[in-house]
C-alpha atoms as a PDB file:
ATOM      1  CA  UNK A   1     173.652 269.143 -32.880  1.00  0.00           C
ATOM      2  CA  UNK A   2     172.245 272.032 -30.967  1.00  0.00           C
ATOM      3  CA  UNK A   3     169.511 272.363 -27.870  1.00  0.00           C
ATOM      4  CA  UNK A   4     167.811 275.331 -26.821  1.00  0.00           C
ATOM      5  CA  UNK A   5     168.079 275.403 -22.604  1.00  0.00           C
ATOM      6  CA  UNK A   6     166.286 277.229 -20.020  1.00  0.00           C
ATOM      7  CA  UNK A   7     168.636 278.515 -16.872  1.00  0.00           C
ATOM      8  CA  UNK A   8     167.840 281.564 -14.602  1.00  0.00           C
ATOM      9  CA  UNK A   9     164.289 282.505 -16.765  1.00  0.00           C
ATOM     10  CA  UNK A  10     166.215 282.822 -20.001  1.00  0.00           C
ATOM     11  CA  UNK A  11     166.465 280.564 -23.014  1.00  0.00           C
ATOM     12  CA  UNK A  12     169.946 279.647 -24.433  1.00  0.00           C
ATOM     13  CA  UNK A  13     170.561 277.606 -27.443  1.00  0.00           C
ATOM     14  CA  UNK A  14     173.631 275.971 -27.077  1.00  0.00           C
ATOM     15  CA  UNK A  15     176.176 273.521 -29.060  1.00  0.00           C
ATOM     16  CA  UNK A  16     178.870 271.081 -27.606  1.00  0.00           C
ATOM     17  CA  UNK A  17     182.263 273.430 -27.026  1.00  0.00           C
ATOM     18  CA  UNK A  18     180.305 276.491 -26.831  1.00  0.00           C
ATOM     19  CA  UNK A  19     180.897 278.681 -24.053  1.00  0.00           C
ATOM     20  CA  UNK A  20     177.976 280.885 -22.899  1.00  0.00           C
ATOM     21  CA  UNK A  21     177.283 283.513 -20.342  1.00  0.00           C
ATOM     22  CA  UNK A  22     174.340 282.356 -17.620  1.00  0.00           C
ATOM     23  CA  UNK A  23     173.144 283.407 -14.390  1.00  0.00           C
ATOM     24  CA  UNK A  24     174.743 282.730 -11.275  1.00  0.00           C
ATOM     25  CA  UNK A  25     172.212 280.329 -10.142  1.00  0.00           C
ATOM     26  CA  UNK A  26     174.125 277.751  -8.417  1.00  0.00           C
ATOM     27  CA  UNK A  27     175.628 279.555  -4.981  1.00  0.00           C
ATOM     28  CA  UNK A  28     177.246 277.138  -4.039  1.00  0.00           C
ATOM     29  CA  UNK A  29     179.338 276.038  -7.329  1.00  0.00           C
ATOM     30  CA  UNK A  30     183.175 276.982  -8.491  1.00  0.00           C
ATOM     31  CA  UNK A  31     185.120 277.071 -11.422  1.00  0.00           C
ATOM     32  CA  UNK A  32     185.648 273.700 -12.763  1.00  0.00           C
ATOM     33  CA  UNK A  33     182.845 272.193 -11.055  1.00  0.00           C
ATOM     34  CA  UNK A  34     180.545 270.182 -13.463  1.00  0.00           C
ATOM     35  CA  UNK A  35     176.718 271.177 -14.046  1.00  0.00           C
ATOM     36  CA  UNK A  36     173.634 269.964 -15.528  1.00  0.00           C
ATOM     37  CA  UNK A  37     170.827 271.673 -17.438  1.00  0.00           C
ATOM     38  CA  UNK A  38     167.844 269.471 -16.860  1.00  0.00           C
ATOM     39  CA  UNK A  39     165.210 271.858 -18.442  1.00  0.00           C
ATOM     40  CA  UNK A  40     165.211 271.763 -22.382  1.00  0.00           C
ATOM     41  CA  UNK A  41     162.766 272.915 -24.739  1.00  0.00           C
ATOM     42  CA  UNK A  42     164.556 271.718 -28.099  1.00  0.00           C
ATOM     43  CA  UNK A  43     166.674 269.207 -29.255  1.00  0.00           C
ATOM     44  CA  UNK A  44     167.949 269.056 -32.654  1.00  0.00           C
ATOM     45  CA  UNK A  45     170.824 266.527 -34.941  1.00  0.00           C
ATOM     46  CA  UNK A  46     171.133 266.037 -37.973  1.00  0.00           C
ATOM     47  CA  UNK A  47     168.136 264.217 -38.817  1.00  0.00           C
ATOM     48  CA  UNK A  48     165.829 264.803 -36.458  1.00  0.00           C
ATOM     49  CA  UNK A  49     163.872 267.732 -34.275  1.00  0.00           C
ATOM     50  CA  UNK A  50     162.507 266.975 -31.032  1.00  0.00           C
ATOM     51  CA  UNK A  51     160.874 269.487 -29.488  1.00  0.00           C
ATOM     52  CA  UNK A  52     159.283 269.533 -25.913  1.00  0.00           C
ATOM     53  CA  UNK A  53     155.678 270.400 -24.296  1.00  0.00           C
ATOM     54  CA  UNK A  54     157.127 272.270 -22.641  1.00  0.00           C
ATOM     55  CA  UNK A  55     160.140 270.127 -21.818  1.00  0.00           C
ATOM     56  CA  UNK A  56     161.506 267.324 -23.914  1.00  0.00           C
ATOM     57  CA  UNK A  57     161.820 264.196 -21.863  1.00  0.00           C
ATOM     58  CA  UNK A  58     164.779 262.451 -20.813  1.00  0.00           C
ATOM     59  CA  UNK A  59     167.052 265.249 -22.425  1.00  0.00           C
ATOM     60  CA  UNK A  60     169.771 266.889 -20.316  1.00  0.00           C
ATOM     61  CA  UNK A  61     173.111 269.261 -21.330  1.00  0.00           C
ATOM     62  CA  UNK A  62     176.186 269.181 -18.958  1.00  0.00           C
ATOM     63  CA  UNK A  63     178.513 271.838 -18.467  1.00  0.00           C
ATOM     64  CA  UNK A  64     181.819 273.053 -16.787  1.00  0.00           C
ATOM     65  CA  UNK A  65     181.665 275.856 -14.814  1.00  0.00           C
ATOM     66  CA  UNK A  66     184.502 278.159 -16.264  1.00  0.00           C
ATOM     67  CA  UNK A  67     184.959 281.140 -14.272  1.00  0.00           C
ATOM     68  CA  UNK A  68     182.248 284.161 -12.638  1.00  0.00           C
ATOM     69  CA  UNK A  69     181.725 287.300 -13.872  1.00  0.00           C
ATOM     70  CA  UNK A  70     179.883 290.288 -13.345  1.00  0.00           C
ATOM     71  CA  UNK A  71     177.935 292.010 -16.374  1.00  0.00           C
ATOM     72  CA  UNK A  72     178.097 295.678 -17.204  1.00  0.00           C
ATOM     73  CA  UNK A  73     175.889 298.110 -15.152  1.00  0.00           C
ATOM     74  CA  UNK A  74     172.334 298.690 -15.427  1.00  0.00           C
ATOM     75  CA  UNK A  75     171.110 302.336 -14.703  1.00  0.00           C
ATOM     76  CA  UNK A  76     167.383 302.511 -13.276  1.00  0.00           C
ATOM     77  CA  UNK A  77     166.561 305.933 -13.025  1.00  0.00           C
ATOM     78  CA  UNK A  78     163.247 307.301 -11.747  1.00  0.00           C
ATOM     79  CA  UNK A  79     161.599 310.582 -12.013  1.00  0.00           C
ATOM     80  CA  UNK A  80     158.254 312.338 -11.498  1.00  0.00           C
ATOM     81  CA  UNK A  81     157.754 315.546 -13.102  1.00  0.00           C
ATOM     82  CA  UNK A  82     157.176 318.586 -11.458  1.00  0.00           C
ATOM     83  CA  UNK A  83     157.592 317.113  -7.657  1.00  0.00           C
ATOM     84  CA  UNK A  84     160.995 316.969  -7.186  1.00  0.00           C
ATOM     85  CA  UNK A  85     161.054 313.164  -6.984  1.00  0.00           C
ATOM     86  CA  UNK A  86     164.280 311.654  -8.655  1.00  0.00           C
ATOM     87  CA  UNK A  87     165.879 308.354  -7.407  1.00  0.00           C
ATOM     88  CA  UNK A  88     169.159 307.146  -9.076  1.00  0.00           C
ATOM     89  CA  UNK A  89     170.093 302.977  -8.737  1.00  0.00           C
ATOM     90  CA  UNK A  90     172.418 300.653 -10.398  1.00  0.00           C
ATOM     91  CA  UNK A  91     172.316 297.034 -10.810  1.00  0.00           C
ATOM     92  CA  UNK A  92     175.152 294.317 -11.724  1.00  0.00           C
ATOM     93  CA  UNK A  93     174.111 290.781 -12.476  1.00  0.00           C
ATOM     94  CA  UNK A  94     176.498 287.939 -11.425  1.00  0.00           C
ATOM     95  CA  UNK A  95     177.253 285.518 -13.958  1.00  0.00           C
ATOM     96  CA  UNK A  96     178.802 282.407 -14.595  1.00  0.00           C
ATOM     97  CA  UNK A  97     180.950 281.429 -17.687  1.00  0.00           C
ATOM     98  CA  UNK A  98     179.832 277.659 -18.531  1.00  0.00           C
ATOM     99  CA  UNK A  99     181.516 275.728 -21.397  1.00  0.00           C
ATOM    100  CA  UNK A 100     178.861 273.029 -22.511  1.00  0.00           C
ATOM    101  CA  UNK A 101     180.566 269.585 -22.662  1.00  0.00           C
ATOM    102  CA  UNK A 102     177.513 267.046 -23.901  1.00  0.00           C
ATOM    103  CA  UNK A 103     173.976 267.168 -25.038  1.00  0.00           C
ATOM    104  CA  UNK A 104     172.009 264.185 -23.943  1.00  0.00           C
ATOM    105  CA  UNK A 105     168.681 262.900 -25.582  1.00  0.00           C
END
């Protein structure tokens, strides 16, 4: 059984025991708190495919919250040519580890 889940504008498909990277969207959460991804798109077992428009209703995945993390940087570089102009920034997205305990349909 698997479910695709939208969390912080990105889709994740996810299976029970799984542990996935997502955005730190919950400020206010720690480690071994307990979460719950409301907005799925797909829900699949072994018979059957259910598949939302755009959300399939009633469906919900819950998680542990394993740890945070920081991903690796992201270099935005900017340039004009022939003016001189150059600008030089970095950017590192805060993350939380998640370990996905139940899918619910």
């Amino acid at each position: 059984m698997y479910a695709i889940v939208e969390a912080g504008g990105k889709q994740y498909r996810v299976e029970v025991g799984q542990r996935c990277r997502v955005e730190r969207i919950w400020t206010e959460a720690k480690p071994g708190d307990s979460v719950v991804f409301e907005r799925v798109l797909v829900v699949r077992d072994e018979h059957t495919v259910k598949v939302g428009k755009p959300l399939v209703a009633g469906a919900s995945v819950k998680a542990t919250l394993l740890r945070p993390l920081r991903d690796a940087k992201v270099i935005v570089f900017k340039k004009k040519r022939r003016k001189g102009y150059r600008k030089t920034r970095g950017h590192r997205q805060d993350l939380f580890e998640v370990r996905i305990d139940a899918i619910e349909a």
